[in-house]
N, C-alpha and C. Protein backbone atom coordinates (compact mmCIF):
# COMPACT_ATOMS: atom_id res chain seq x y z
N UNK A 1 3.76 14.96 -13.27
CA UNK A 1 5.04 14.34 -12.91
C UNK A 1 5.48 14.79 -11.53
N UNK A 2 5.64 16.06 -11.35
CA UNK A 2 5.93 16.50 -9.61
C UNK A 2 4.94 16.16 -8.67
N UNK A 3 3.41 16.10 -9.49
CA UNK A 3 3.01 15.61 -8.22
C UNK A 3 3.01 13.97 -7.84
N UNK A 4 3.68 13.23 -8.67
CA UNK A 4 3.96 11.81 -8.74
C UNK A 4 4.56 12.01 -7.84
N UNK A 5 6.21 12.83 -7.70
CA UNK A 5 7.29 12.68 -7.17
C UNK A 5 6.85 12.58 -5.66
N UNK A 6 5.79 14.12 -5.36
CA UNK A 6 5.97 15.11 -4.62
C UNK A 6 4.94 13.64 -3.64
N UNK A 7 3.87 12.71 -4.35
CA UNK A 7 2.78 11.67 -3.66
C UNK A 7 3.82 10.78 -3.40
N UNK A 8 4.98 10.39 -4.00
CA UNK A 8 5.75 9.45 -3.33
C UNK A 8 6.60 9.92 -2.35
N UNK A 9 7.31 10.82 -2.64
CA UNK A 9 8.02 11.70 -1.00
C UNK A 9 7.24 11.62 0.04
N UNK A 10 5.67 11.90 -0.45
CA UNK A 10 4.93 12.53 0.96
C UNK A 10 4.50 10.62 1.82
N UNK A 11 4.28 9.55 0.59
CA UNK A 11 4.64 7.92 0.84
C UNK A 11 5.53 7.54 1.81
N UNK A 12 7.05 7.90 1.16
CA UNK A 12 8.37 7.95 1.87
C UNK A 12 8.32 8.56 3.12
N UNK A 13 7.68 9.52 3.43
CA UNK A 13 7.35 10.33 4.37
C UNK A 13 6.55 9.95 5.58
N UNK A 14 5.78 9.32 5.17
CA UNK A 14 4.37 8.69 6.09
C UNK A 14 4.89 7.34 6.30
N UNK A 15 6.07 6.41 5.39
CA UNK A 15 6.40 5.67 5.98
C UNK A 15 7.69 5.37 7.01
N UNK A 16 8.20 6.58 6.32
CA UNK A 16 9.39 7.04 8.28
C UNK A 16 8.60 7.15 9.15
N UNK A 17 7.50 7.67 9.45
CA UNK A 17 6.67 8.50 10.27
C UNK A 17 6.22 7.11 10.96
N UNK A 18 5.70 6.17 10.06
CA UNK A 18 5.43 4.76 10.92
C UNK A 18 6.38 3.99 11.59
N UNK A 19 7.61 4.43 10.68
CA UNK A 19 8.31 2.95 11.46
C UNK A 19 9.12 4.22 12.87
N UNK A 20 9.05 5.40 12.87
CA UNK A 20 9.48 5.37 13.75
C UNK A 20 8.27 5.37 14.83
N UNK A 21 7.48 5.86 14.83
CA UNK A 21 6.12 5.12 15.87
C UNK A 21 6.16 3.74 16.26
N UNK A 22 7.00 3.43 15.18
CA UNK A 22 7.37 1.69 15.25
C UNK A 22 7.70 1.45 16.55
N UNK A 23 9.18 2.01 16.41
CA UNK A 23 10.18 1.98 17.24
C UNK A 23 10.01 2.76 18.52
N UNK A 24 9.32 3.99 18.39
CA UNK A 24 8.74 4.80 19.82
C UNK A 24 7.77 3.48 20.38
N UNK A 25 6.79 2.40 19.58
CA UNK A 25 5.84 1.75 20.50
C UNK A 25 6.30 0.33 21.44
N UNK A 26 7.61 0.39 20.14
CA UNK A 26 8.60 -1.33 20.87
C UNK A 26 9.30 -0.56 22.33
N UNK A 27 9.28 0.59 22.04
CA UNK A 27 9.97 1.25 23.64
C UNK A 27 9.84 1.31 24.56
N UNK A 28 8.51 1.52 24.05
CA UNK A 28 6.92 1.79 25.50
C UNK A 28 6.93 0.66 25.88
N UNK A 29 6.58 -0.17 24.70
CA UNK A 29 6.26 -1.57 25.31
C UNK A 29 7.07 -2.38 26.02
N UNK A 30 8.05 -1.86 26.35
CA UNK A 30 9.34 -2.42 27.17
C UNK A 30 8.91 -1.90 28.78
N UNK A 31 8.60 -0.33 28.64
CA UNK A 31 8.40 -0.27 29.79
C UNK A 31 7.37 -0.09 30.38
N UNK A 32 6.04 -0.40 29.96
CA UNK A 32 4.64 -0.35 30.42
C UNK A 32 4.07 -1.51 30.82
N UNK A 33 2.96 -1.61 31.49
CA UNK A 33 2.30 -2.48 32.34
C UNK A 33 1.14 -3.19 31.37
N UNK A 34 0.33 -4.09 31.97
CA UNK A 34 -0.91 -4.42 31.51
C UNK A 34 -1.75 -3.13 31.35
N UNK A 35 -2.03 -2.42 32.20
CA UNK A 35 -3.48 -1.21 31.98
C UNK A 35 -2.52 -0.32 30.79
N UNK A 36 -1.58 -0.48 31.18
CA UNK A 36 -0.87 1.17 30.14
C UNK A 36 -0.83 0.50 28.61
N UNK A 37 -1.12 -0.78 28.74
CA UNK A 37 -0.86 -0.99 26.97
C UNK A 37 -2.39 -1.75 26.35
N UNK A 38 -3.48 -1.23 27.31
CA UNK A 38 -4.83 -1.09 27.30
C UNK A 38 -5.12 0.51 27.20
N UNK A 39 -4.33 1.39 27.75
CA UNK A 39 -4.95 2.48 27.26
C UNK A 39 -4.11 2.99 25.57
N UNK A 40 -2.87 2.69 25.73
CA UNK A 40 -2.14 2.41 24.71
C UNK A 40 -3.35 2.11 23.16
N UNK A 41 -3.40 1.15 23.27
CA UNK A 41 -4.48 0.64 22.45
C UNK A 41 -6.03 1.64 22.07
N UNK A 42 -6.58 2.43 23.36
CA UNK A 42 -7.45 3.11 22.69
C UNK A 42 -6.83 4.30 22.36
N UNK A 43 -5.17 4.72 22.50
CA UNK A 43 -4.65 5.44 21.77
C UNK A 43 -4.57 5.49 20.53
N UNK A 44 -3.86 4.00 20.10
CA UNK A 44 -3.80 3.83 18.94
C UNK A 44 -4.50 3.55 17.99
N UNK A 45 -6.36 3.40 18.42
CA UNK A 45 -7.72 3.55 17.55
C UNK A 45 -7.41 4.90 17.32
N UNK A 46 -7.32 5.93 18.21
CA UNK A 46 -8.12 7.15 18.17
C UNK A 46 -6.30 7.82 16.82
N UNK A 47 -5.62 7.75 17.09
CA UNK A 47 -4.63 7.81 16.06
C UNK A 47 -4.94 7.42 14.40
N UNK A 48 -4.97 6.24 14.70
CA UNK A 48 -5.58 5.42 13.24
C UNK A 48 -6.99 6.00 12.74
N UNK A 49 -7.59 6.28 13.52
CA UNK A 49 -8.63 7.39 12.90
C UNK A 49 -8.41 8.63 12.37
N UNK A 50 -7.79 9.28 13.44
CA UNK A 50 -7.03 10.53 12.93
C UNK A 50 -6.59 10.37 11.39
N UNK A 51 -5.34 9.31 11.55
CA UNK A 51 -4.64 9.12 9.86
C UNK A 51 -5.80 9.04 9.11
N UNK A 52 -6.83 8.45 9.05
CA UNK A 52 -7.91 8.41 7.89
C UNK A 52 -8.77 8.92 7.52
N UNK A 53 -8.99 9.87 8.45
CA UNK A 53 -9.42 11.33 8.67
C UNK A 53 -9.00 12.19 7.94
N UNK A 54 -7.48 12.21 8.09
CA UNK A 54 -6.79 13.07 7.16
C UNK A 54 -6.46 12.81 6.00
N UNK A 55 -6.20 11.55 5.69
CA UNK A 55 -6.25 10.81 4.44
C UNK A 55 -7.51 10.80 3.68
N UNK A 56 -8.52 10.47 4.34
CA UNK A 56 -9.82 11.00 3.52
C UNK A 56 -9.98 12.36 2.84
N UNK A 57 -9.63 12.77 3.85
CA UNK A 57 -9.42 14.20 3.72
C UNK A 57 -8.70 14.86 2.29
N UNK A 58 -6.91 14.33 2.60
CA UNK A 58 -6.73 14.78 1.23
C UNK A 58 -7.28 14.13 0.34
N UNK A 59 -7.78 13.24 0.08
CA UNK A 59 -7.88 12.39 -1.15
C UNK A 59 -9.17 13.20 -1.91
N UNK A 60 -9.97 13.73 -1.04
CA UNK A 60 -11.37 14.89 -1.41
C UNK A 60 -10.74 15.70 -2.01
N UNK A 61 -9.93 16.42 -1.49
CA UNK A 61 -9.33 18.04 -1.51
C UNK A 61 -8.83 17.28 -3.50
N UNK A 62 -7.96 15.81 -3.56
CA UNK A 62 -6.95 16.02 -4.46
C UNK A 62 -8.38 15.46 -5.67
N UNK A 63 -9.15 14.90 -5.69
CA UNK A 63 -10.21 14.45 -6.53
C UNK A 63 -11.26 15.93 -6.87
N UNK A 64 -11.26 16.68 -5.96
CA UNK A 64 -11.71 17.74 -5.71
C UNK A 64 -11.05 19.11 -6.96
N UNK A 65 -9.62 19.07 -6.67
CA UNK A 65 -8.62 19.45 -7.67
C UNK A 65 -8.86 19.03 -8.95
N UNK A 66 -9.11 18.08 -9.03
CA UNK A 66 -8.62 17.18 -10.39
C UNK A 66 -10.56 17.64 -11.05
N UNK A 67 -11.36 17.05 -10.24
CA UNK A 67 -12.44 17.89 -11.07
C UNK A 67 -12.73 18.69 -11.88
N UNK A 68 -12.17 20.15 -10.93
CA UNK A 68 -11.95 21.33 -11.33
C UNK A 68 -11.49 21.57 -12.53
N UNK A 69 -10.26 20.80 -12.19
CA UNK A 69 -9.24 20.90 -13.67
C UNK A 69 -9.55 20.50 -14.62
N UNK A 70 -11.01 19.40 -14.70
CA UNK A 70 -11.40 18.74 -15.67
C UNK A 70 -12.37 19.42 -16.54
N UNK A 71 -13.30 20.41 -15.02
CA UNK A 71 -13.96 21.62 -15.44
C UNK A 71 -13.81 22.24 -16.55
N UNK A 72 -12.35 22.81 -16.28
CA UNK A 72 -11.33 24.20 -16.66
C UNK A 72 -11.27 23.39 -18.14
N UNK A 73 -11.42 22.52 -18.76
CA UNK A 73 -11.65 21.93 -20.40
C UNK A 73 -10.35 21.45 -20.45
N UNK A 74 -9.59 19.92 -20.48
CA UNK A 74 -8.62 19.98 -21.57
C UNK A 74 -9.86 19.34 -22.85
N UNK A 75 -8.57 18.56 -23.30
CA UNK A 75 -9.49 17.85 -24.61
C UNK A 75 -10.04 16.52 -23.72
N UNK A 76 -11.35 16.38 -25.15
CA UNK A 76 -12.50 15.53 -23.73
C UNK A 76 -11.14 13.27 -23.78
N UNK A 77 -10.72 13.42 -24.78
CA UNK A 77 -9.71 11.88 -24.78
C UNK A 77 -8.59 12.53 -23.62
N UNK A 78 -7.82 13.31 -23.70
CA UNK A 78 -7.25 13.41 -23.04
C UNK A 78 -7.43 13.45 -21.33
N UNK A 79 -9.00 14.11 -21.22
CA UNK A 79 -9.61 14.62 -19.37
C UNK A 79 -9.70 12.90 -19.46
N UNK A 80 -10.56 12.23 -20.60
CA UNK A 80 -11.31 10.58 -20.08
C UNK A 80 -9.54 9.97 -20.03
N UNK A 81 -8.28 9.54 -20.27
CA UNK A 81 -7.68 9.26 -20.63
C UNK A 81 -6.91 9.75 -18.89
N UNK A 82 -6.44 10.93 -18.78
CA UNK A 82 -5.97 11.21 -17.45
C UNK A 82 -7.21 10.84 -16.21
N UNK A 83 -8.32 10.81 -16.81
CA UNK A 83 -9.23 10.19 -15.55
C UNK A 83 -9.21 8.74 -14.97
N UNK A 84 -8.85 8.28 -16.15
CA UNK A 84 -8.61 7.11 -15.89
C UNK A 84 -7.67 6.79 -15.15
N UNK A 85 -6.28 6.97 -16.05
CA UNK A 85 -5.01 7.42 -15.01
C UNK A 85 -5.00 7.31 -13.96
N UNK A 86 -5.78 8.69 -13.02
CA UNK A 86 -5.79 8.98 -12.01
C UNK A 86 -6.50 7.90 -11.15
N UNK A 87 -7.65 7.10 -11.73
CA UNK A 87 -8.49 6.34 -10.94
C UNK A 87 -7.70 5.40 -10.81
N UNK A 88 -6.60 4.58 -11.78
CA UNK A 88 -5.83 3.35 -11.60
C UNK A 88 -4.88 3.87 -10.56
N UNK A 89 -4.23 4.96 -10.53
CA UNK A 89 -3.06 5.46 -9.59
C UNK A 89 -4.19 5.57 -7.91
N UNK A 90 -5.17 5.70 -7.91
CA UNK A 90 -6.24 5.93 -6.40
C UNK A 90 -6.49 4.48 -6.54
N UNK A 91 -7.05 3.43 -6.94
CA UNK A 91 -7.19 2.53 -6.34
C UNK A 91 -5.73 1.74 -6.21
N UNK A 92 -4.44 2.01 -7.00
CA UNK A 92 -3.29 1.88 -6.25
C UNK A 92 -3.32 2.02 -5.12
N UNK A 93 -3.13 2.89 -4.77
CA UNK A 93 -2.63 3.81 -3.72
C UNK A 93 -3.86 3.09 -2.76
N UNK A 94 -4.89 2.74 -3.14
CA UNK A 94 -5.67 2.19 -1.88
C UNK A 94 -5.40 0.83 -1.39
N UNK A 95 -5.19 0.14 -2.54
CA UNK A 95 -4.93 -1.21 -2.48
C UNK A 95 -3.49 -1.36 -1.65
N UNK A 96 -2.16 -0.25 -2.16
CA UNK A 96 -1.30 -0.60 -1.21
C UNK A 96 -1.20 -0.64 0.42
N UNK A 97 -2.11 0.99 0.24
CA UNK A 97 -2.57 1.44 1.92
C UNK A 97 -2.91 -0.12 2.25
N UNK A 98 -4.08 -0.71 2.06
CA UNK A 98 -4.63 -1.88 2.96
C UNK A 98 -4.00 -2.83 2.69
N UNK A 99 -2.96 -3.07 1.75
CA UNK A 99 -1.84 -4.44 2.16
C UNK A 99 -0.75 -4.02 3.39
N UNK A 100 -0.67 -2.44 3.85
CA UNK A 100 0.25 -2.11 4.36
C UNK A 100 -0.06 -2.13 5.65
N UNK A 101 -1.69 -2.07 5.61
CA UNK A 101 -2.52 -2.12 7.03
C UNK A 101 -2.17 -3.92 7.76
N UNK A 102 -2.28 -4.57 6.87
CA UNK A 102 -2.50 -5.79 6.77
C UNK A 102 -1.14 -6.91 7.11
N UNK A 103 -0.05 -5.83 6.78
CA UNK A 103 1.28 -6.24 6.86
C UNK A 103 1.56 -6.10 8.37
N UNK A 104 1.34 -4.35 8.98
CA UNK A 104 1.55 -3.96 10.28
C UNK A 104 0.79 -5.13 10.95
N UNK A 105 -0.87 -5.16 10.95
CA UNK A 105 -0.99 -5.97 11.59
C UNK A 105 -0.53 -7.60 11.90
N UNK A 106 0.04 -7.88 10.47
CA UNK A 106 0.45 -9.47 11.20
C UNK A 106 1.75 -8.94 11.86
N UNK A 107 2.45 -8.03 11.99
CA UNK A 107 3.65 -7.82 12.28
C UNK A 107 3.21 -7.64 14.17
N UNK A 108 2.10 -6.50 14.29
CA UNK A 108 1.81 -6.99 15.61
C UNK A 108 1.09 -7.81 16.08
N UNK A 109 0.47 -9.00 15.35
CA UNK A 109 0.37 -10.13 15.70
C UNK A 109 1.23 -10.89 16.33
N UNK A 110 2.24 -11.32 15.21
CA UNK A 110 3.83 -12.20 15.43
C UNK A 110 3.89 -11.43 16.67
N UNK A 111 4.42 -10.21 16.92
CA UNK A 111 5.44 -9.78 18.17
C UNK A 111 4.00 -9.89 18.97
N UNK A 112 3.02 -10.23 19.32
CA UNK A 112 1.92 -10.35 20.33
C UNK A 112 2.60 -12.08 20.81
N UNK A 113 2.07 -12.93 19.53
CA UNK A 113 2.55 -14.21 19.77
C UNK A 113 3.85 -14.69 20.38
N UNK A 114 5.03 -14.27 19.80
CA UNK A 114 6.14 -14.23 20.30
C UNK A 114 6.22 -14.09 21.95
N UNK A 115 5.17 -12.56 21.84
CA UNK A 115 5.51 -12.44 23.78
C UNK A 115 4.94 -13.36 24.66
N UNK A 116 3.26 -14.11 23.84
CA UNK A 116 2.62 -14.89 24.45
C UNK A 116 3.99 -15.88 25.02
N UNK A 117 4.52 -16.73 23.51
CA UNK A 117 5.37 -17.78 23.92
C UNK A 117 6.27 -17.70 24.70
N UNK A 118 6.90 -16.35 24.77
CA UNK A 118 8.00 -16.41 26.04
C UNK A 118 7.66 -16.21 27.25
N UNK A 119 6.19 -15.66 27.36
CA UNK A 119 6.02 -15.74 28.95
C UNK A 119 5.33 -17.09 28.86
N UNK A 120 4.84 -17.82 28.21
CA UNK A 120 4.50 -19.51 27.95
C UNK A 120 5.86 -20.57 28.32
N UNK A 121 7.02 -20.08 27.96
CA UNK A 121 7.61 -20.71 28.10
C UNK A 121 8.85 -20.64 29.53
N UNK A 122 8.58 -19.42 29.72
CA UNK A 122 8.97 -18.67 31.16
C UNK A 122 7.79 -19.99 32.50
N UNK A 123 6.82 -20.12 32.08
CA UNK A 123 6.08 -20.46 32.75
C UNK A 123 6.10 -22.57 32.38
N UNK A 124 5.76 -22.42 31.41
CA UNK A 124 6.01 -24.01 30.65
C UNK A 124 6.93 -24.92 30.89
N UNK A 125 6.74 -26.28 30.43
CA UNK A 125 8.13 -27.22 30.03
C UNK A 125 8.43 -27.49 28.90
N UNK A 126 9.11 -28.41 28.90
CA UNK A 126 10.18 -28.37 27.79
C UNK A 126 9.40 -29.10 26.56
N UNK A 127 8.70 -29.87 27.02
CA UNK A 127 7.86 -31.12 25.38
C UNK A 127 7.01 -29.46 24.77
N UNK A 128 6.08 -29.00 25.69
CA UNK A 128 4.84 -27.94 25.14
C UNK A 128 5.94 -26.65 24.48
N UNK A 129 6.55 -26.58 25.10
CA UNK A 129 7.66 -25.45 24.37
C UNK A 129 7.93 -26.33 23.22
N UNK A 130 8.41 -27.30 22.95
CA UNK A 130 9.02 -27.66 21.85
C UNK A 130 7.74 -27.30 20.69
N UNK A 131 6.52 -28.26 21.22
CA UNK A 131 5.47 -27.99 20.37
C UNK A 131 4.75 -26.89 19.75
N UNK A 132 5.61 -26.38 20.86
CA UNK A 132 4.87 -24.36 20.76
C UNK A 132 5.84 -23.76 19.40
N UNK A 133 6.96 -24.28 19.90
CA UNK A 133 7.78 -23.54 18.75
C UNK A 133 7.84 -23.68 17.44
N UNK A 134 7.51 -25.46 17.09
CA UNK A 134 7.22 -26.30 15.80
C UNK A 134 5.70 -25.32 15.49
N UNK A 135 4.87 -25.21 16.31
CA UNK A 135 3.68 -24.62 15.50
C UNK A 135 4.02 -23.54 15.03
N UNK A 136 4.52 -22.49 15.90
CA UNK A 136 5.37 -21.07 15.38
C UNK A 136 6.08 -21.03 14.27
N UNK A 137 6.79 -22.04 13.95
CA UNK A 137 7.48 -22.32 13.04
C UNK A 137 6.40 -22.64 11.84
N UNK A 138 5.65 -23.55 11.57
CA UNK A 138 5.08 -23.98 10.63
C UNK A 138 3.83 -22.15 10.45
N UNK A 139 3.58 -21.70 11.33
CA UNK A 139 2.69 -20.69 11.22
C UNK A 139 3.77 -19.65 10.24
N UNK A 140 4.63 -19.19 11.03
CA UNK A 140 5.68 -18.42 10.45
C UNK A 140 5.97 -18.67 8.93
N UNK A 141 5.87 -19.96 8.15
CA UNK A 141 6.14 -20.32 7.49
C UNK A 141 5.14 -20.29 6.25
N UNK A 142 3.48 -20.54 7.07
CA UNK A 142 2.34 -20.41 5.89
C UNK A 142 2.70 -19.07 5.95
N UNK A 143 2.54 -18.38 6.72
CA UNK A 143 2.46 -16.40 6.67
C UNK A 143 3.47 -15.59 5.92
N UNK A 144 4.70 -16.86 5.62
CA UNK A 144 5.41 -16.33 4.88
C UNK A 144 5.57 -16.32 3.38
N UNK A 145 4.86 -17.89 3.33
CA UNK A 145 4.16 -18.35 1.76
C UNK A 145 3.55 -17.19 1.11
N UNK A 146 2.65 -16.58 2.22
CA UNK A 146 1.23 -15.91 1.67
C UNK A 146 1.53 -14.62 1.89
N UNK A 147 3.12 -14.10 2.11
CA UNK A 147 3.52 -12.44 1.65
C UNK A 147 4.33 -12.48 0.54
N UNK A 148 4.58 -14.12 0.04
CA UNK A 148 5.91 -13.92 -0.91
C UNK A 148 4.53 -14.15 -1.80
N UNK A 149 3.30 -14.76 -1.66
CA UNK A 149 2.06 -15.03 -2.73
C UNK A 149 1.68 -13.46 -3.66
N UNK A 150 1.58 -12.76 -2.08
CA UNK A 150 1.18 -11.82 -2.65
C UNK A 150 1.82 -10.48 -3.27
N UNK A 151 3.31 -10.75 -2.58
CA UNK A 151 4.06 -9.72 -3.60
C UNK A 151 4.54 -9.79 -5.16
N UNK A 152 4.26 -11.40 -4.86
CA UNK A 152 4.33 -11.93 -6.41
C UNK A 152 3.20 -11.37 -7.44
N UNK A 153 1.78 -11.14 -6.97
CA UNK A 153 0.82 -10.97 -7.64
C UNK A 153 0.96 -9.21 -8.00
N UNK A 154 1.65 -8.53 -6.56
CA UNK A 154 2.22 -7.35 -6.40
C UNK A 154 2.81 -7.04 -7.91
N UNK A 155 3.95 -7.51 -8.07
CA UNK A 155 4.50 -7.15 -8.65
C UNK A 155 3.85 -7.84 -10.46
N UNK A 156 3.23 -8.60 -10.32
CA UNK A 156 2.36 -8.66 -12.13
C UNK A 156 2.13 -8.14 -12.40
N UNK A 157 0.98 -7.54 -11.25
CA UNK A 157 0.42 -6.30 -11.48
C UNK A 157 1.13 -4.96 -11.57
N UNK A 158 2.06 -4.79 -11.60
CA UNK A 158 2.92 -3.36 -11.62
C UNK A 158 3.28 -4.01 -12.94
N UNK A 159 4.24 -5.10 -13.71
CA UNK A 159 4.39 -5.65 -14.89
C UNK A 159 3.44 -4.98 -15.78
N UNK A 160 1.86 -6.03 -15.44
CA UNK A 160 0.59 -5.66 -16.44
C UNK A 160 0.48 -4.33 -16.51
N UNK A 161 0.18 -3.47 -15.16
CA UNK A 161 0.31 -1.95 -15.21
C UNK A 161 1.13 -1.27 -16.40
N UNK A 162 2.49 -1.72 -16.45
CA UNK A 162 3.42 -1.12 -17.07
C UNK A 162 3.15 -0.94 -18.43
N UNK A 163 3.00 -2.69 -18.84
CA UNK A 163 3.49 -2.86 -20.21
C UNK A 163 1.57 -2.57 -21.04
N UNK A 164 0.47 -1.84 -19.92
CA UNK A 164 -0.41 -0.83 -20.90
C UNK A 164 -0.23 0.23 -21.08
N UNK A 165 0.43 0.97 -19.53
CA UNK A 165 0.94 2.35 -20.27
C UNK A 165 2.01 2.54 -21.31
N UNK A 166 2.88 1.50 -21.57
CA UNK A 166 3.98 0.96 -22.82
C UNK A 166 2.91 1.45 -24.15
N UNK A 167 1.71 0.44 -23.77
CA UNK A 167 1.29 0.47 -25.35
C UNK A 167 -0.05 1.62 -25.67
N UNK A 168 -0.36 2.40 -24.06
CA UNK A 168 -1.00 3.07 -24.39
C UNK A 168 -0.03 4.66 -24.65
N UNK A 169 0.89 4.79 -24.53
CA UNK A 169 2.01 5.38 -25.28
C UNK A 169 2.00 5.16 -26.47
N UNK A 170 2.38 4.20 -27.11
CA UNK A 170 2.65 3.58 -28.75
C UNK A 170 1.32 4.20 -29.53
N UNK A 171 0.21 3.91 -28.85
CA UNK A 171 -0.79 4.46 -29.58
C UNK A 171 -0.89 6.15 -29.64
N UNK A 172 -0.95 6.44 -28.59
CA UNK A 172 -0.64 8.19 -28.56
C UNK A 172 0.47 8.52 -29.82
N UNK A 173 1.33 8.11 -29.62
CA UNK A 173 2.48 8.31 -30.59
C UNK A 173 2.47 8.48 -31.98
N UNK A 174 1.55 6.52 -32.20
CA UNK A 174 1.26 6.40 -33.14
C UNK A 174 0.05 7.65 -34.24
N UNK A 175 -0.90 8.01 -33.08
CA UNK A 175 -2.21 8.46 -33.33
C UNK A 175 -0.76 9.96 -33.81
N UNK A 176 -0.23 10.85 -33.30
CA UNK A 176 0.32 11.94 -33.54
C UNK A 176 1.06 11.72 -34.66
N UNK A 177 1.88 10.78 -34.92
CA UNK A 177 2.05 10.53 -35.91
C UNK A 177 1.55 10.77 -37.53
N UNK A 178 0.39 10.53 -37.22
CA UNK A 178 -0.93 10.73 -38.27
C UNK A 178 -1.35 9.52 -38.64
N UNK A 179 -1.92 8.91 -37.51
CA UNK A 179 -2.61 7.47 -37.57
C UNK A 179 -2.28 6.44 -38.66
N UNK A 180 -3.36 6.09 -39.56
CA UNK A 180 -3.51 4.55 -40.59
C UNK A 180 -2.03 4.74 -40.83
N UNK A 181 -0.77 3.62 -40.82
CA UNK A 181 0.02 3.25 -41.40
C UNK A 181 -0.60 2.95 -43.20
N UNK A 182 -1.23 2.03 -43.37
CA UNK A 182 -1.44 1.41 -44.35
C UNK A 182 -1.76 2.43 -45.10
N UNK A 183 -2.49 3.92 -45.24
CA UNK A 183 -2.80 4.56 -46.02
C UNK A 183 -1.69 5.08 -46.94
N UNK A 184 -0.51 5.34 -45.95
CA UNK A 184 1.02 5.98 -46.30
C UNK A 184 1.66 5.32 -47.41
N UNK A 185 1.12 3.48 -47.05
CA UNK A 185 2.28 2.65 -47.67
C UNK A 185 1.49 2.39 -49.48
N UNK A 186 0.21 2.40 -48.92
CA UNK A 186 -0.64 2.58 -50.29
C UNK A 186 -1.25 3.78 -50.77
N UNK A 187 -0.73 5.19 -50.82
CA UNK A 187 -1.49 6.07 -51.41
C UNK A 187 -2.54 5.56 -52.73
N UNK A 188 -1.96 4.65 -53.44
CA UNK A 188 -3.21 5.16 -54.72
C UNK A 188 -4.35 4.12 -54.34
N UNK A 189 -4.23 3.14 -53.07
CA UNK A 189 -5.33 2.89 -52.93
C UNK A 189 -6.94 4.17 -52.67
């Protein structure tokens, strides 16, 4: 349970950490040139490596942990049962990482496009601007279909998620309980 808390704080954490890089890169980008937001860029490979570096990193160290602990004996339903667990909560956690990768990037897409069109239209007339903007618009619009698509599927899946640990609860419960109902209700069978 704390380390639930302690993996979502450190979430919460890594995602201040982005948006204010956010906001440090919309800054720069106000006041830098063509070459500076070319070196910019092999900054921000060699960064994004770093993060996955270190992210690889813990994810060894925490699978690494969890081994151990599996080592150290609980009961063998309970180790297969939290293994599992743990594997649905890691390919979470991966699956969100790369929708989140996926999000930033259309986000610096749009603000790429955006700048295209205003120095397009700094430069342009008025019919190709119009047309520029109707496509923007209709683009803006599939891209927006296909984040509300997928938070929809987002969120089933947290639903479906839920309502097995619901019933893989009920069964634990049930099983402590002292399993067969039916035996209770029919002893002299």
């Amino acid at each position: 349970m704390r380390s639930q808390k302690s993996q979502r704080s450190q979430r919460g954490q890594r995602e201040r950490e982005r948006e204010e890089r956010e906001r440090e890169r919309e800054r720069e980008e106000r006041r830098e040139g063509e070459g500076e937001r070319e070196k910019r860029g092999a900054r921000e490979e060699r960064e994004r490596e770093r993060r996955e570096r270190r992210d690889r990193g813990e994810r060894e160290r925490r699978e690494r942990r969890e081994r151990e602990g599996e080592e150290r004996g609980e009961g063998e339903r309970e180790k297969r049962g939290a293994r599992e667990e743990r594997e649905r909560e890691r390919e979470r956690e991966e699956r969100e990482e790369r929708e989140r990768e996926e999000r930033e990037r259309e986000e610096i897409e749009e603000r790429e496009r955006e700048r295209r069109e205003r120095e397009g239209e700094e430069r342009g007339g008025g019919r190709e601007r119009e047309e520029r903007s109707e496509r923007g618009e209709r683009e803006r619009g599939e891209r927006e279909e296909k984040r509300r698509e997928r938070e929809r599927g987002e969120r089933e899946e947290r639903e479906r998620k839920r309502g097995e640990k619901r019933e893989r609860e009920g069964e634990n419960r049930e099983r402590e309980r002292g399993g067969n109902r039916i035996l209770k209700l029919n002893p002299k069978s």
